[in-house]
C-alpha atoms as a PDB file:
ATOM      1  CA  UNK A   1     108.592  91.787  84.826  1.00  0.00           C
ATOM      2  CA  UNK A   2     105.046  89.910  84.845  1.00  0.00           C
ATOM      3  CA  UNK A   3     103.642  88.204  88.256  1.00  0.00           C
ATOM      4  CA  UNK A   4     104.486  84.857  86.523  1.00  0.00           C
ATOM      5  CA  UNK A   5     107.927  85.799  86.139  1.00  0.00           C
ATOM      6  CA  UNK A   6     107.642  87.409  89.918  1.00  0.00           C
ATOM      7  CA  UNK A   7     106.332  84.013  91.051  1.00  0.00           C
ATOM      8  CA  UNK A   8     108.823  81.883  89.753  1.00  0.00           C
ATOM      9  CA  UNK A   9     111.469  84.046  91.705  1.00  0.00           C
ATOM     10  CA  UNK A  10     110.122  83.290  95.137  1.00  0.00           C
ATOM     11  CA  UNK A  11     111.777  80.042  95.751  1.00  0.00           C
ATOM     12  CA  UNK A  12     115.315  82.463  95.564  1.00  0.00           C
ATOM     13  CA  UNK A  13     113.218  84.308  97.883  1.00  0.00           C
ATOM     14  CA  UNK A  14     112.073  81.975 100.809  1.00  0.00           C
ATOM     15  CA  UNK A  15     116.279  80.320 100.315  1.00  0.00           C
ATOM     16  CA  UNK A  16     117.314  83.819 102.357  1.00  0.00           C
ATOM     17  CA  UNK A  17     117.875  83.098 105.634  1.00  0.00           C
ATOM     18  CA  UNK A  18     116.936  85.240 108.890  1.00  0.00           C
ATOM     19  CA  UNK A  19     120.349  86.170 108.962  1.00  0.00           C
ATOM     20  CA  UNK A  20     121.269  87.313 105.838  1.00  0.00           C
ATOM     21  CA  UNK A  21     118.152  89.152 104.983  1.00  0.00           C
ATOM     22  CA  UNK A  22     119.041  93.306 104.280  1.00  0.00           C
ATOM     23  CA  UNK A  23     116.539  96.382 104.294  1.00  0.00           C
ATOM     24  CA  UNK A  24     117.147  98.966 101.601  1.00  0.00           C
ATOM     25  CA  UNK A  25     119.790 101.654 103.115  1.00  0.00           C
ATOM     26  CA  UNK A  26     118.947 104.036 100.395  1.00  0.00           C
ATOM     27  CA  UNK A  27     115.465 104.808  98.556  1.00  0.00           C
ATOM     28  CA  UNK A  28     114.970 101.569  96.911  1.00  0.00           C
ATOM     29  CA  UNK A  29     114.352 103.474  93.492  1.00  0.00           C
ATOM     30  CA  UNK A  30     118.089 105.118  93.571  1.00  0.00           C
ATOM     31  CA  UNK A  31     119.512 101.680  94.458  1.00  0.00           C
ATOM     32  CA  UNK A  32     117.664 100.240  90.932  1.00  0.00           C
ATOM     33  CA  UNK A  33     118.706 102.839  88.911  1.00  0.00           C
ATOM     34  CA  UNK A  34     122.521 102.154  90.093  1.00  0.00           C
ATOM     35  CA  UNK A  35     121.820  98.535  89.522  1.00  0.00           C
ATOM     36  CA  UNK A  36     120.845  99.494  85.965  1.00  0.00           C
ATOM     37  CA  UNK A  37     124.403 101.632  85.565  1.00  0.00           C
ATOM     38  CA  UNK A  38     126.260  99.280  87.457  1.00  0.00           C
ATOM     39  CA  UNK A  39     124.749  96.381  84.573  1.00  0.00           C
ATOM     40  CA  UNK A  40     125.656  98.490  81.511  1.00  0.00           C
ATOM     41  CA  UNK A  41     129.215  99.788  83.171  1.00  0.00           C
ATOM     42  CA  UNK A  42     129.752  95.642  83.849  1.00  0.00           C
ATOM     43  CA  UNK A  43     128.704  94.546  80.107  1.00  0.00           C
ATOM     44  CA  UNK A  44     131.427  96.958  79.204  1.00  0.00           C
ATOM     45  CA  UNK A  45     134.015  95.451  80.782  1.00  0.00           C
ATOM     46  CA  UNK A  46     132.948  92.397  80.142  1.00  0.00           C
ATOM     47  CA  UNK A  47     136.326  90.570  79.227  1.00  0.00           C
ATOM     48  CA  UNK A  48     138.481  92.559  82.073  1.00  0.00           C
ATOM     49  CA  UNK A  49     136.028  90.921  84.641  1.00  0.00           C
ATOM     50  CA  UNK A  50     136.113  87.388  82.820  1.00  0.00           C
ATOM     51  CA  UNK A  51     140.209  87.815  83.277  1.00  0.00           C
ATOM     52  CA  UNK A  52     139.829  87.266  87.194  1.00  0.00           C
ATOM     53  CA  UNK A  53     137.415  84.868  86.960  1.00  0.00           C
ATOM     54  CA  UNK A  54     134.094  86.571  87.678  1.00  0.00           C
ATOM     55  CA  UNK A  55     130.841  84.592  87.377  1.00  0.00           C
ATOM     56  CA  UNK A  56     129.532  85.924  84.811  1.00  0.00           C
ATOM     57  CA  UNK A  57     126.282  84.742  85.027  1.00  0.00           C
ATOM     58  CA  UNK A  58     125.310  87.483  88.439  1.00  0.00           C
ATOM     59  CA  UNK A  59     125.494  90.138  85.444  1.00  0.00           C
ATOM     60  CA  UNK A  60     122.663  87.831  83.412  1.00  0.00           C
ATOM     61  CA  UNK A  61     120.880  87.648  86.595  1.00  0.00           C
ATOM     62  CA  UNK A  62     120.518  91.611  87.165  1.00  0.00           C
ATOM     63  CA  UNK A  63     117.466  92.040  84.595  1.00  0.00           C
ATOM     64  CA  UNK A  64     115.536  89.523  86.667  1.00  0.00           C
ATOM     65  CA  UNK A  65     116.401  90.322  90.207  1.00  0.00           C
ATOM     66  CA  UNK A  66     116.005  94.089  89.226  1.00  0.00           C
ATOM     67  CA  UNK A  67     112.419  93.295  87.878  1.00  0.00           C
ATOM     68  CA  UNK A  68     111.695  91.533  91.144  1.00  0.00           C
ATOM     69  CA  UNK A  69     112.477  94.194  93.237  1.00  0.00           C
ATOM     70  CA  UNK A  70     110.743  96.645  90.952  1.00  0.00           C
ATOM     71  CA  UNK A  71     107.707  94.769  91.298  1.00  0.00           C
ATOM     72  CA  UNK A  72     108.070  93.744  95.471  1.00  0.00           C
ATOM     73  CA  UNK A  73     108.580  97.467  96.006  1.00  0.00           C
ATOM     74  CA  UNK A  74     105.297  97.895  94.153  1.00  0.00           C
ATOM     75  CA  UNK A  75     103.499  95.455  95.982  1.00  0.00           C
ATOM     76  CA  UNK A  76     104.652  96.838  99.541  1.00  0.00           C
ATOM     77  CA  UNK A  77     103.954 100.616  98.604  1.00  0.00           C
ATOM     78  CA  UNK A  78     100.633  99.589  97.250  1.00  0.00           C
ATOM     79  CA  UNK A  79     100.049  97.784 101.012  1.00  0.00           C
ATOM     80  CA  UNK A  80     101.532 100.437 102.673  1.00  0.00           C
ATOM     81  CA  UNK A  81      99.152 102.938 101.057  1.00  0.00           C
ATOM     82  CA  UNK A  82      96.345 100.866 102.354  1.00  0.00           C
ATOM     83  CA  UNK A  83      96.909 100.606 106.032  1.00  0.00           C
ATOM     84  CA  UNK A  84      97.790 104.047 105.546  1.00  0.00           C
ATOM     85  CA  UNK A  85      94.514 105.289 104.466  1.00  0.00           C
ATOM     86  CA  UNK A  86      93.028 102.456 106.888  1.00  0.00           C
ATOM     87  CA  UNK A  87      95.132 104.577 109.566  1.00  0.00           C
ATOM     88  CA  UNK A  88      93.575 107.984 108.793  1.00  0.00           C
ATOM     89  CA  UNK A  89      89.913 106.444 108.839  1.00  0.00           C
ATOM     90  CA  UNK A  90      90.509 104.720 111.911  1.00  0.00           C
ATOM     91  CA  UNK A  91      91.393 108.169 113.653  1.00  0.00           C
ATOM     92  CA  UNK A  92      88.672 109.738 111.846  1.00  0.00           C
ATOM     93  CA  UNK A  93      86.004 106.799 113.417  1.00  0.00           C
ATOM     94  CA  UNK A  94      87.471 105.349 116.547  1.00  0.00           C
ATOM     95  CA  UNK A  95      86.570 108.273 118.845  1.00  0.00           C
ATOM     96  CA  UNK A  96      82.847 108.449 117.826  1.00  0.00           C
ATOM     97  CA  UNK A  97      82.364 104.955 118.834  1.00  0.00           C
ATOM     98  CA  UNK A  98      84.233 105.393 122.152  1.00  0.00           C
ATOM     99  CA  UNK A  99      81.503 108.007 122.505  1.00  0.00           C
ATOM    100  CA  UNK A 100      78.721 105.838 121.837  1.00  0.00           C
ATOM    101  CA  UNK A 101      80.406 102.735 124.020  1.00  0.00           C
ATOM    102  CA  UNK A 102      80.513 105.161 127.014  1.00  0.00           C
ATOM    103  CA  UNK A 103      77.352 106.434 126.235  1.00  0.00           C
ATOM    104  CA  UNK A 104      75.653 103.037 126.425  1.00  0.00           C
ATOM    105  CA  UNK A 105      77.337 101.761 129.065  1.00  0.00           C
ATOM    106  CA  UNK A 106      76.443 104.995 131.030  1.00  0.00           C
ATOM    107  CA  UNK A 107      72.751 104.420 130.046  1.00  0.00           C
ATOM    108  CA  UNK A 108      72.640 100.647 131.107  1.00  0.00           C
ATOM    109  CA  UNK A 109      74.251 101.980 134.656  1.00  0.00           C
ATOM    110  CA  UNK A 110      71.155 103.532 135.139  1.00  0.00           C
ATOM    111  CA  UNK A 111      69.197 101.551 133.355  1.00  0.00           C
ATOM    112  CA  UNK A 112      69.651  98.727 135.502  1.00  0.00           C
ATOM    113  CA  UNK A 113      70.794 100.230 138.720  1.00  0.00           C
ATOM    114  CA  UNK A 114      68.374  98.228 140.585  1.00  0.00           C
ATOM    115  CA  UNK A 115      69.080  94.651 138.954  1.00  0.00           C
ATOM    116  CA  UNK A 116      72.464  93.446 140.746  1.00  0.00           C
ATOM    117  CA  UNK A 117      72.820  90.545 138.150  1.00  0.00           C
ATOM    118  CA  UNK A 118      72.670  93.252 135.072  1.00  0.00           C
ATOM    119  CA  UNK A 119      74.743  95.835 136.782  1.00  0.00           C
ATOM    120  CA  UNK A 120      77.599  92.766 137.396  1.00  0.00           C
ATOM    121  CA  UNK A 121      77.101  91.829 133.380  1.00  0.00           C
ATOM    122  CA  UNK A 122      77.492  95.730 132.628  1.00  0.00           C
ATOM    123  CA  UNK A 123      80.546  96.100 134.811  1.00  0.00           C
ATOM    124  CA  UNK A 124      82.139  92.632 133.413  1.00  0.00           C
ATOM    125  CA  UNK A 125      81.700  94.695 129.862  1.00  0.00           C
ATOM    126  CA  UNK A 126      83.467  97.608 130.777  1.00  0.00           C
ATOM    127  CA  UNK A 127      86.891  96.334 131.956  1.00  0.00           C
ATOM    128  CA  UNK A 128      89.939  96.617 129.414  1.00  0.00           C
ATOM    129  CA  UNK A 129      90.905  99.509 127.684  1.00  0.00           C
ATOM    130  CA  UNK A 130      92.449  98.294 124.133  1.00  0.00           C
ATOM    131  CA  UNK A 131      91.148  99.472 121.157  1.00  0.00           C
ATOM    132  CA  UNK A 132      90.167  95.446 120.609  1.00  0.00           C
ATOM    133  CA  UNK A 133      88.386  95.592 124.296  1.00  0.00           C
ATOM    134  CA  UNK A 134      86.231  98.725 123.086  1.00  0.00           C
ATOM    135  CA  UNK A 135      84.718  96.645 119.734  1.00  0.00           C
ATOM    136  CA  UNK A 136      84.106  94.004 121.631  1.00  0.00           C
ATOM    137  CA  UNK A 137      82.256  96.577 124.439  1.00  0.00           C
ATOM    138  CA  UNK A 138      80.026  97.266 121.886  1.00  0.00           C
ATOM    139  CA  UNK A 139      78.874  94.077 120.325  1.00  0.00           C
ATOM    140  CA  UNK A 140      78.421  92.818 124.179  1.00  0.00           C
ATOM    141  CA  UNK A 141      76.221  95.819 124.609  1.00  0.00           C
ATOM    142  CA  UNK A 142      74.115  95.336 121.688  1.00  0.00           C
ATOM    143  CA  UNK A 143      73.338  91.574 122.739  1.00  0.00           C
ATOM    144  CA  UNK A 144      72.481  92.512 126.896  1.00  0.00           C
ATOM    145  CA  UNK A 145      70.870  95.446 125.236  1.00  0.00           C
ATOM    146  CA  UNK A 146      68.292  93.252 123.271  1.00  0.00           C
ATOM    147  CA  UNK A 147      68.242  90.783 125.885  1.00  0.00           C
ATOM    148  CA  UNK A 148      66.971  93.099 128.024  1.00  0.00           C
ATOM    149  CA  UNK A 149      65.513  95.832 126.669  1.00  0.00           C
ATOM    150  CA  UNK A 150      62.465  96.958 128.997  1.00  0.00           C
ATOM    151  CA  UNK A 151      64.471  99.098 131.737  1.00  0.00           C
ATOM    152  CA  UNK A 152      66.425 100.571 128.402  1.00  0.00           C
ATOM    153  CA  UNK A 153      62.802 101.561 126.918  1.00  0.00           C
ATOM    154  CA  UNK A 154      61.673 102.932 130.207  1.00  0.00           C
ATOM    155  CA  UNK A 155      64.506 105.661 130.312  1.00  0.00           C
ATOM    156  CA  UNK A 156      63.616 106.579 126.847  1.00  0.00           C
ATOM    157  CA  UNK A 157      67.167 105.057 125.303  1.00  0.00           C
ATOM    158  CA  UNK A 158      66.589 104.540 121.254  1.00  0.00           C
ATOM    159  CA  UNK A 159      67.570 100.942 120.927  1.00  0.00           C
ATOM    160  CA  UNK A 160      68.420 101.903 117.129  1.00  0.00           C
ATOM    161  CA  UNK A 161      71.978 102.823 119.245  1.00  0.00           C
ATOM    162  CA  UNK A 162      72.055  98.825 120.108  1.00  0.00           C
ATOM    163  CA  UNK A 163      72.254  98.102 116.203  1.00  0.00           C
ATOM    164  CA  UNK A 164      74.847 101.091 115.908  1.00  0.00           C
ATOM    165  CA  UNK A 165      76.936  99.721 118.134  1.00  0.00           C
ATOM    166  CA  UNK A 166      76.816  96.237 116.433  1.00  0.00           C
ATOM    167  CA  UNK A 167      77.444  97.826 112.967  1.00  0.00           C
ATOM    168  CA  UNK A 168      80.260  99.828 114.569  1.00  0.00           C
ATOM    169  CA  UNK A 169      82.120  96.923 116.378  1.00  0.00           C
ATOM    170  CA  UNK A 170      81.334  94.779 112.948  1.00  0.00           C
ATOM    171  CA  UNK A 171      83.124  97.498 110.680  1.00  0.00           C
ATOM    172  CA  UNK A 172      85.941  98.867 112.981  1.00  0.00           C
ATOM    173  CA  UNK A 173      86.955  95.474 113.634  1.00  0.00           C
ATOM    174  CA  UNK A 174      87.848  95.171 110.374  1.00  0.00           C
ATOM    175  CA  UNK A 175      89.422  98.291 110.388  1.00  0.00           C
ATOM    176  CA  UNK A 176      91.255  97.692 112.808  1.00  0.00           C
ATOM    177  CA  UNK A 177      92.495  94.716 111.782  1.00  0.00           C
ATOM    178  CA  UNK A 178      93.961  96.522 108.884  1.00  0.00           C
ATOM    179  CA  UNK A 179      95.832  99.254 111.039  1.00  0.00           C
ATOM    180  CA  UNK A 180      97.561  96.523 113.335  1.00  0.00           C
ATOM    181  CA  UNK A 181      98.367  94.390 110.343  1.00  0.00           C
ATOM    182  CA  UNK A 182     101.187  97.049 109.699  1.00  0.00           C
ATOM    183  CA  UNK A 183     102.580  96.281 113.215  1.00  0.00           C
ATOM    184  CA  UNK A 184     103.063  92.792 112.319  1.00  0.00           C
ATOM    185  CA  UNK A 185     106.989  92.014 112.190  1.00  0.00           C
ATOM    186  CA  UNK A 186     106.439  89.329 109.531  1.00  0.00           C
ATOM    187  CA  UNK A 187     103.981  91.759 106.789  1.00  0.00           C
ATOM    188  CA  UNK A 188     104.007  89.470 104.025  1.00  0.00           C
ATOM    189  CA  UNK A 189     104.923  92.043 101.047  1.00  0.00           C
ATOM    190  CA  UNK A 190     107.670  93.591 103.610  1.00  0.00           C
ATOM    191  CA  UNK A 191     109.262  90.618 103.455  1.00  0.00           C
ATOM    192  CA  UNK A 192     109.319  89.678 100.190  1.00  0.00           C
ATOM    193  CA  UNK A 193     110.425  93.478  99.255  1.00  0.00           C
ATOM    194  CA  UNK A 194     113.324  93.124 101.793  1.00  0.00           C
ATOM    195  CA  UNK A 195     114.240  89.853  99.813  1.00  0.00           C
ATOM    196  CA  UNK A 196     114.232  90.600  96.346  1.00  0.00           C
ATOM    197  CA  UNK A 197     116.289  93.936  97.819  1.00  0.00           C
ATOM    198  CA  UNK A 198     118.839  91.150  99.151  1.00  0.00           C
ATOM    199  CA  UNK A 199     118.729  88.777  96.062  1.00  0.00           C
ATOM    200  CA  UNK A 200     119.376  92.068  93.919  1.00  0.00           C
ATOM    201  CA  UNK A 201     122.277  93.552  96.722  1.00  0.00           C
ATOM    202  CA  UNK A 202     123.862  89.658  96.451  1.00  0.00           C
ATOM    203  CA  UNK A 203     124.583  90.168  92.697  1.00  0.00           C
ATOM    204  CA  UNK A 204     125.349  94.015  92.878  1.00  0.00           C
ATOM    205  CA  UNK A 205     127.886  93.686  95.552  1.00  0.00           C
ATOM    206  CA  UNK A 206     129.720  91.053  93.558  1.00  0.00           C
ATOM    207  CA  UNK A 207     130.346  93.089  90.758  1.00  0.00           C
ATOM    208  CA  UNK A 208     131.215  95.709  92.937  1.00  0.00           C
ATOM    209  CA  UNK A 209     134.058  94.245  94.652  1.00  0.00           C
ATOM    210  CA  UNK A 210     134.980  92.815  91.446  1.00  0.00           C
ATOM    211  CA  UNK A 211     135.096  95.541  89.070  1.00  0.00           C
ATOM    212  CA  UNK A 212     137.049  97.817  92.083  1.00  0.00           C
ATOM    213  CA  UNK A 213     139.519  94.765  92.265  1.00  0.00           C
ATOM    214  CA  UNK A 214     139.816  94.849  88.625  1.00  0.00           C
ATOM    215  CA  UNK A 215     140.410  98.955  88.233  1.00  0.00           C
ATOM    216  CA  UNK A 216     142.121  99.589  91.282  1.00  0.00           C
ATOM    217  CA  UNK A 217     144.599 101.863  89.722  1.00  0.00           C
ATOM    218  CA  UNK A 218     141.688 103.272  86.960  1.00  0.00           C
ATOM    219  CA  UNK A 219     139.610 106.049  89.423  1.00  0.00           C
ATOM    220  CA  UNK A 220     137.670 106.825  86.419  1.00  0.00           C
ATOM    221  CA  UNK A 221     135.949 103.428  86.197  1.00  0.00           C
ATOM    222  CA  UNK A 222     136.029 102.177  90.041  1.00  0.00           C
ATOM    223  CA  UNK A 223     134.177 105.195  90.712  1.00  0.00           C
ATOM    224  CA  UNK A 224     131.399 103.618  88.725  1.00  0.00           C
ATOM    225  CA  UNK A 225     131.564 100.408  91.014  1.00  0.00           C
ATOM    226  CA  UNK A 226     131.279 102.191  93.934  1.00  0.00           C
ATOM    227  CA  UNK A 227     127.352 103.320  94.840  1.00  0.00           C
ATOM    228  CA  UNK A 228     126.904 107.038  93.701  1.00  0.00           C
ATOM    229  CA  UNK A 229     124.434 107.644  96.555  1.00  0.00           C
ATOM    230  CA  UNK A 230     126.493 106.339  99.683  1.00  0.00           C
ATOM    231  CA  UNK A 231     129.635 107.809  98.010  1.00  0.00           C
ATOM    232  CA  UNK A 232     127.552 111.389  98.620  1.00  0.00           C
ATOM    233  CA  UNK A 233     126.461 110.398 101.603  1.00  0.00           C
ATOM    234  CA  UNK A 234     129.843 110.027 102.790  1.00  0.00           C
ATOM    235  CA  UNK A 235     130.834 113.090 100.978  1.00  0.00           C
ATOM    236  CA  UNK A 236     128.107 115.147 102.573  1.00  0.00           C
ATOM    237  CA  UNK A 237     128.639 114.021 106.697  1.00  0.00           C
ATOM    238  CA  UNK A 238     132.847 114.804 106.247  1.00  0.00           C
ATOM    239  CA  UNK A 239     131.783 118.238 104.771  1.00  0.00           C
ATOM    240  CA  UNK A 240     128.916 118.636 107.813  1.00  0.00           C
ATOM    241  CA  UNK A 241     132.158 117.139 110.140  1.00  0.00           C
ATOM    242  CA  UNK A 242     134.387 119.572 109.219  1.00  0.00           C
ATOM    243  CA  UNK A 243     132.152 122.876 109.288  1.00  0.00           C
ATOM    244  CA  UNK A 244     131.138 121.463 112.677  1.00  0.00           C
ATOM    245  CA  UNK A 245     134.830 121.726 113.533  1.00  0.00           C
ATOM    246  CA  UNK A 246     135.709 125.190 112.129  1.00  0.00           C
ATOM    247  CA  UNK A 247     133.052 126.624 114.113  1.00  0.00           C
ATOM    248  CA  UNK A 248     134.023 124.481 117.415  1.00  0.00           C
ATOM    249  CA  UNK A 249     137.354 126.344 116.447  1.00  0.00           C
ATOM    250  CA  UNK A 250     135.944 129.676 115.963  1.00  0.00           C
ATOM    251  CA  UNK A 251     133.838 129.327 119.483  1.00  0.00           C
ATOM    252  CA  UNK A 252     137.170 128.468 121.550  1.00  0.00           C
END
């Protein structure tokens, strides 16, 4: 599917509502491929399906919605790898420049010990304790830093650490903006993955219940309307059930 074919999807998008928005209950890559099965086991049947009045046109749809998810699921992994890596780095960074905010700050104590007005300005800079508060720690520093510099020369401080603290609070902030931008409830390419996974789950459980309906007394083929993974799923927890019950036996 191309982005222009993407784009002209999202008005289908934006039309799901709050409340009937899904999340993928399986790996979203197993749930195309048994979109893809479920298509070519529906084209197949084609005429039983037409004999109970199915709406045909949900099967015509799959290619599309498919694609869209294909490509959403793209999108978000791509932005997921991002704030990922922006994660690691931000671990990797953040605790030098606590170091250098307490360092400062620890310097300016002394620094201005004698200069009431200062030492209220430095203690005004040091409340809070967010990651947010720290940044903006250091950029406050580097400005009463080059205001006033003198007592900071006289204890031998390298005022280079004024501009490193700017840089820092400048590039972290960034950084940061990127790690809490995963936080957000409303991440733009979560959402739109969680709706083309609901446009695509519309279509797919219509056929579902339809072909089941249809070959009710054919186990062979319902089996293929029925969702391979949750069908093992299921399998798996009565098998894990039952052992857990032998050996509850066993014990008593």
């Amino acid at each position: 599917m191309s982005q222009a074919d993407f784009d002209a999807m999202k008005p289908l998008f934006s039309a799901i509502t709050d409340d009937a928005l899904r999340k993928p209950n399986m790996p979203v890559h197993i749930y195309l491929q048994e979109a893809q099965n479920l298509r070519d086991r529906a084209n197949r049947d084609k005429e039983a399906l037409l004999a109970v009045g199915f709406d045909w046109p949900l099967v015509e749809s799959l290619p599309a919605r498919i694609g869209a998810l294909q490509l959403a699921e793209s999108n978000w992994f791509t932005e997921r790898d991002k704030r990922e890596a922006a994660q690691l780095r931000w671990s990797q960074e953040a605790p030098e420049a606590y170091a250098l905010r307490d360092h400062l700050l620890r310097s300016m104590r002394y620094a201005y010990r004698n200069d009431p007005a200062l030492m209220a300005k430095v203690h005004e800079i040091a409340q809070g304790n967010s990651h947010a508060d720290m940044l903006q720690d250091l950029s406050d520093i580097a400005t009463l830093g080059r205001d006033f510099s003198a007592p900071l020369v006289a204890i031998k401080l390298d005022l280079a650490e004024l501009d490193r603290a700017q840089e820092r609070a400048s590039s972290l902030g960034e950084l940061l903006g990127q790690v809490q931008g995963e936080k957000v409830s409303n991440n733009q390419p979560l959402l739109v993955r969680d709706q083309a996974f609901t446009l695509l789950k519309q279509a797919v459980d219509e056929i579902r219940a339809c072909g089941q309906y249809v070959f009710w007394n054919n186990e062979r083929v319902r089996e293929e309307y029925v969702s391979d993974y949750q069908r093992t799923i299921r399998r798996n927890a009565s098998r894990k059930g039952q052992d857990s019950g032998a050996a509850t036996g066993d014990q008593a």
